[in-house]
C-alpha atoms as a PDB file:
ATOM      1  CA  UNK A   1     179.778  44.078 -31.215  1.00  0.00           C
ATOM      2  CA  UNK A   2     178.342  41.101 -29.606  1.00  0.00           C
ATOM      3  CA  UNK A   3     177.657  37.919 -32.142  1.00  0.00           C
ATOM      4  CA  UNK A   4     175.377  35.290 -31.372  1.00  0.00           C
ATOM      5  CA  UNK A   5     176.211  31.554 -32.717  1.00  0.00           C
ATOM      6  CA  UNK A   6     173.444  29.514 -32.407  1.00  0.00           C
ATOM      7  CA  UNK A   7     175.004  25.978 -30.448  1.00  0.00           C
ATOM      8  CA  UNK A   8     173.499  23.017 -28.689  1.00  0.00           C
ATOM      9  CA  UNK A   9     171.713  24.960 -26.227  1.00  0.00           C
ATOM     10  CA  UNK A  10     169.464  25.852 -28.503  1.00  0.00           C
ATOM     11  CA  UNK A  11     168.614  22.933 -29.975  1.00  0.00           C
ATOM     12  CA  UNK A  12     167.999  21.565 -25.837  1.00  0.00           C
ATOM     13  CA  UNK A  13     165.790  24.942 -25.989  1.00  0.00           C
ATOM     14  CA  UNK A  14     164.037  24.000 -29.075  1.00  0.00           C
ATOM     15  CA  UNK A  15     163.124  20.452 -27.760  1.00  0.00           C
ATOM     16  CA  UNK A  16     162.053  21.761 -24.383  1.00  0.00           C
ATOM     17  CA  UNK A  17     159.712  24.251 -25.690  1.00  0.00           C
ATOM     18  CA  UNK A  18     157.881  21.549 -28.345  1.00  0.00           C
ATOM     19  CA  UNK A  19     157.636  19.036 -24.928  1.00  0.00           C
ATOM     20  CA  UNK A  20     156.335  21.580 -23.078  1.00  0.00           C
ATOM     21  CA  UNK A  21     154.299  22.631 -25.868  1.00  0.00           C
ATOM     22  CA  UNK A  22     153.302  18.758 -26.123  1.00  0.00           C
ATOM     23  CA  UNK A  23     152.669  18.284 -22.349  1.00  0.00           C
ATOM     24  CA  UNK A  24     150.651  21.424 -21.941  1.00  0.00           C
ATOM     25  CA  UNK A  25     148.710  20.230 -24.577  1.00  0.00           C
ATOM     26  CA  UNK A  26     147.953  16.469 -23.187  1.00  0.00           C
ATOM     27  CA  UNK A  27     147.759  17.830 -19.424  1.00  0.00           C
ATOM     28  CA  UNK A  28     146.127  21.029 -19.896  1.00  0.00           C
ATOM     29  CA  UNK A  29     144.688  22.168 -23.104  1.00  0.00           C
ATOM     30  CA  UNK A  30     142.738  19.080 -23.825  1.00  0.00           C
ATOM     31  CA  UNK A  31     140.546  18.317 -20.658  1.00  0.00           C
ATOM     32  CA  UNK A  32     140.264  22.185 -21.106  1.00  0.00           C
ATOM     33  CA  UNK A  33     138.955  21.867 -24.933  1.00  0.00           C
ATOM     34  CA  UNK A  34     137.087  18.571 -23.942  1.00  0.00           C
ATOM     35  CA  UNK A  35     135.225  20.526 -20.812  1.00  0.00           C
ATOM     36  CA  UNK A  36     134.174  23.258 -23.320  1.00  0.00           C
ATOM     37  CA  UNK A  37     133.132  21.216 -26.165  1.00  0.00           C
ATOM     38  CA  UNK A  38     131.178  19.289 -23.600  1.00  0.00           C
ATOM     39  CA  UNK A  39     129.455  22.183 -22.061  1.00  0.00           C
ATOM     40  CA  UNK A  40     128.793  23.362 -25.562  1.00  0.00           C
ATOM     41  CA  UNK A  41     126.704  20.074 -26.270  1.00  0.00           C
ATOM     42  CA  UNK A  42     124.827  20.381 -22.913  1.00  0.00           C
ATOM     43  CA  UNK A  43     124.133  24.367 -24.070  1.00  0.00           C
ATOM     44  CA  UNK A  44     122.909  23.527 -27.512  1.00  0.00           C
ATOM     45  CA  UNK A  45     121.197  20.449 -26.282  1.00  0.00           C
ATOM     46  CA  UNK A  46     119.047  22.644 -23.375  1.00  0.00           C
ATOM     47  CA  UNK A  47     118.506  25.199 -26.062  1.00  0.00           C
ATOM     48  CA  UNK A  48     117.032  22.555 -28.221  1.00  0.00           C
ATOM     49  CA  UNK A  49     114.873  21.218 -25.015  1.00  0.00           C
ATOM     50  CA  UNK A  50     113.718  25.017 -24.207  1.00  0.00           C
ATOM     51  CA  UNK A  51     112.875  25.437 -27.891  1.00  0.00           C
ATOM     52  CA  UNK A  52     110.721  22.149 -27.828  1.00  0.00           C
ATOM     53  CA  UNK A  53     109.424  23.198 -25.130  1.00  0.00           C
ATOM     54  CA  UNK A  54     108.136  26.464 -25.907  1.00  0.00           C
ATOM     55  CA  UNK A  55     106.613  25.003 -29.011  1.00  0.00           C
ATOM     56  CA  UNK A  56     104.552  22.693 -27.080  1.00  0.00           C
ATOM     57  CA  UNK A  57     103.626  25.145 -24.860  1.00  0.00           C
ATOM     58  CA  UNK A  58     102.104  27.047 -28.085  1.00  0.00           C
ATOM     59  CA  UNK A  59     100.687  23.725 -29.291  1.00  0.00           C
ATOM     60  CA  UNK A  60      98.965  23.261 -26.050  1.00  0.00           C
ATOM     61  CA  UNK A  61      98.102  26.929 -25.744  1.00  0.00           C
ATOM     62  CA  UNK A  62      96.244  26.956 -29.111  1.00  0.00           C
ATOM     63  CA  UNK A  63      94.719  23.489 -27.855  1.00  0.00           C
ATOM     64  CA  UNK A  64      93.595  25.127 -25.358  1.00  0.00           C
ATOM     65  CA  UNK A  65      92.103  27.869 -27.202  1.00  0.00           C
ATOM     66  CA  UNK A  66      90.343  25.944 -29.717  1.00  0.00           C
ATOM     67  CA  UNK A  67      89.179  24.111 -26.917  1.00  0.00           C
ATOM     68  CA  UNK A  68      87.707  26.790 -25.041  1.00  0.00           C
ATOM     69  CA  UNK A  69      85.934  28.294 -28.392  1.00  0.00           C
ATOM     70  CA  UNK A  70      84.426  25.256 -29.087  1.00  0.00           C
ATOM     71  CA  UNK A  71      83.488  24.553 -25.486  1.00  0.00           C
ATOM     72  CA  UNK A  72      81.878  28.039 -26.288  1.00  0.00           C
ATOM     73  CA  UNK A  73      80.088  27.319 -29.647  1.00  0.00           C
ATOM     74  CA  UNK A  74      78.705  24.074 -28.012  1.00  0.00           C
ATOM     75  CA  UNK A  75      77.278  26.153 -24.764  1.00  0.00           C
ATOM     76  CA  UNK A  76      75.910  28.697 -27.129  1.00  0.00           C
ATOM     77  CA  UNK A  77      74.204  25.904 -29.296  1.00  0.00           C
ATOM     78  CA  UNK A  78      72.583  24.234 -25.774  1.00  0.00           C
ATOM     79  CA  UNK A  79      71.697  27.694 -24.338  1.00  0.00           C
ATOM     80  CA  UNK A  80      69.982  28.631 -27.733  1.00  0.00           C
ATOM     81  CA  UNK A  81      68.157  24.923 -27.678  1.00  0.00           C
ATOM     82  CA  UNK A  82      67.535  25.132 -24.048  1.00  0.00           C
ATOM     83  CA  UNK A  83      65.579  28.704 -24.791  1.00  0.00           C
ATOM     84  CA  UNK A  84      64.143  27.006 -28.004  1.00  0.00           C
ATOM     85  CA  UNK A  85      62.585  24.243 -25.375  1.00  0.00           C
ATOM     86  CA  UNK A  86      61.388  26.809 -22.670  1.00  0.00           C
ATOM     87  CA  UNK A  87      60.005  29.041 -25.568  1.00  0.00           C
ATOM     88  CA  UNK A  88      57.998  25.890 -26.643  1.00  0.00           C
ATOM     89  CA  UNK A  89      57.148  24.799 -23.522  1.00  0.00           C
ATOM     90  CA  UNK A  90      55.621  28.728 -22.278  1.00  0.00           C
ATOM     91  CA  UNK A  91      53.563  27.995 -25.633  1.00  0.00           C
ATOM     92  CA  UNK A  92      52.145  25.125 -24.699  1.00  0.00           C
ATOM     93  CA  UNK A  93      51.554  26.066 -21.105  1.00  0.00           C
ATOM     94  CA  UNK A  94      50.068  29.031 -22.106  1.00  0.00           C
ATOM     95  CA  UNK A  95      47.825  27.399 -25.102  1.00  0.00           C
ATOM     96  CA  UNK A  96      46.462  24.886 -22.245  1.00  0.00           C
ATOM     97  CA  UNK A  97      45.872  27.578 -19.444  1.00  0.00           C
ATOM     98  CA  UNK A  98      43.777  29.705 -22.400  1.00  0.00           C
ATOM     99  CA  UNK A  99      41.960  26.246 -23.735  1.00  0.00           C
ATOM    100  CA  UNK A 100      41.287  25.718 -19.421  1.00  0.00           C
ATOM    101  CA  UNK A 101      40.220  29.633 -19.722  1.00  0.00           C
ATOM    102  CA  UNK A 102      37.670  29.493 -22.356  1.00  0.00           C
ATOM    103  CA  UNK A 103      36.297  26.282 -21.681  1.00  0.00           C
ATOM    104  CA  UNK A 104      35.390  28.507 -17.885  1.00  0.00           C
ATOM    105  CA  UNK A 105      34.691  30.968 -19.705  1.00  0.00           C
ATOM    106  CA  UNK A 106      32.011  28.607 -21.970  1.00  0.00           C
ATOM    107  CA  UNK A 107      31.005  27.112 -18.849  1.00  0.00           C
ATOM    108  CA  UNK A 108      30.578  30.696 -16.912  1.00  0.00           C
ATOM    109  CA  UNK A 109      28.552  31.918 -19.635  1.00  0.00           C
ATOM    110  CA  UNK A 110      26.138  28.548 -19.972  1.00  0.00           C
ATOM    111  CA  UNK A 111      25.326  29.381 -16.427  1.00  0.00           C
ATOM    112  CA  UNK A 112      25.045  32.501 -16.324  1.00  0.00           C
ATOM    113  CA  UNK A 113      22.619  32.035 -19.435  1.00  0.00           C
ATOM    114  CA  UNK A 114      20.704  29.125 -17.852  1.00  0.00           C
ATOM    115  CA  UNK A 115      20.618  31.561 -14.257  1.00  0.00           C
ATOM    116  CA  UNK A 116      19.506  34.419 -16.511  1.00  0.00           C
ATOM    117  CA  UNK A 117      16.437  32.044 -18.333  1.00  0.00           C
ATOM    118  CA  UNK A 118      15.684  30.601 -14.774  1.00  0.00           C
ATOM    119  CA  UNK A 119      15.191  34.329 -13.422  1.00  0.00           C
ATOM    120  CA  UNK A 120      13.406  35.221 -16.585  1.00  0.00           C
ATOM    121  CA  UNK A 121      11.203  32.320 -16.866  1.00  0.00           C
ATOM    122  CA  UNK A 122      10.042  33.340 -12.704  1.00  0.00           C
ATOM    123  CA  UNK A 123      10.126  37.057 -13.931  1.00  0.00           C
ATOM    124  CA  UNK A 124       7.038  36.194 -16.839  1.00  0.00           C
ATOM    125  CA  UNK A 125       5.495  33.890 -13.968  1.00  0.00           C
ATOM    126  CA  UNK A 126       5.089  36.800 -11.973  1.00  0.00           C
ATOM    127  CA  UNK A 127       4.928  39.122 -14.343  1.00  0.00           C
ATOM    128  CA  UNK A 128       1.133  38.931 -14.172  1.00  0.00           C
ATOM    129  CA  UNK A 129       0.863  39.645 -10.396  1.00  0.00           C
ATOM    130  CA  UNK A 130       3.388  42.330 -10.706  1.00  0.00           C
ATOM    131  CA  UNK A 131       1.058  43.548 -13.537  1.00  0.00           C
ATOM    132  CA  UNK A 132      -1.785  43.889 -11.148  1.00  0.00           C
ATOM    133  CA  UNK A 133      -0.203  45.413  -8.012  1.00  0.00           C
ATOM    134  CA  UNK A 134       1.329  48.557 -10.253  1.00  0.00           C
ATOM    135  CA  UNK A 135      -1.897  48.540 -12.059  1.00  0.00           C
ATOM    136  CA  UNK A 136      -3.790  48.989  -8.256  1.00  0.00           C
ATOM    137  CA  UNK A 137      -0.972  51.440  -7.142  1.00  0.00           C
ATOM    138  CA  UNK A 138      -1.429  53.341 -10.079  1.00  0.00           C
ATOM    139  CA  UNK A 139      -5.121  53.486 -10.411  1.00  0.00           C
ATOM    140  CA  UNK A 140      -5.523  52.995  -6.487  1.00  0.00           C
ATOM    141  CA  UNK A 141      -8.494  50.212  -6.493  1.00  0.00           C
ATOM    142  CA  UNK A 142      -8.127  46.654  -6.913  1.00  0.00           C
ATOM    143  CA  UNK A 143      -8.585  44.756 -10.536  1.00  0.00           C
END
């Protein structure tokens, strides 16, 4: 049977694993732990950025919304006065073409009336001679 007394050697090996422990550690592991923790600032920093901006994006999206519905309500409101104002204005075009219409119309039917007791006033002028001649045709000798 083999038996193992621990000696100097491994005291030497005890040292030179905790200073290679030690070096790893200042030459490797923490640039390497450094790099990470770095990159995870940068990562939860862009998230933070993308996040921000995604909620402005939604701000400005429901801007833009509200925007475009009142942009809406206020075109509706000027259509509806703009047909208010044409409404109004067929109204009063109208009422003046039908005031234009009947005072013709008055004017048409003084003239005609004044034509008509012209003709009727040389109708009972002649009426005597006209008298006469259907009295001769009728009775067929002069009066």
């Amino acid at each position: 049977m083999i038996e193992v007394f621990p000696d100097f050697s491994l005291l030497i090996q005890i040292v030179n694993f905790l200073f290679l422990v030690f070096a790893l550690n200042i030459i490797l592991f923490k640039p390497v732990r450094n790099i990470i923790s770095e990159r995870k600032t940068k990562v939860s920093a862009l998230e933070e950025s993308i996040q921000g901006a995604e909620q402005d994006a939604l701000d400005k999206d429901a801007a833009y919304q509200a925007g475009i519905k009142e942009a809406r309500i206020s075109g509706l409101k000027e259509k509806e006065g703009l047909v208010q104002e044409a409404k109004d204005e067929e109204q009063r075009i109208v009422g003046e073409i039908n005031a234009q219409v009947q005072a013709e119309l008055a004017e048409v039917r003084a003239k005609i009336s004044s034509e008509a007791q012209t003709v009727g006033a040389a109708l009972e002028a002649e009426l005597d001679s006209f008298a006469d001649a259907i009295g001769q045709k009728i009775l067929g000798r002069a009066m």
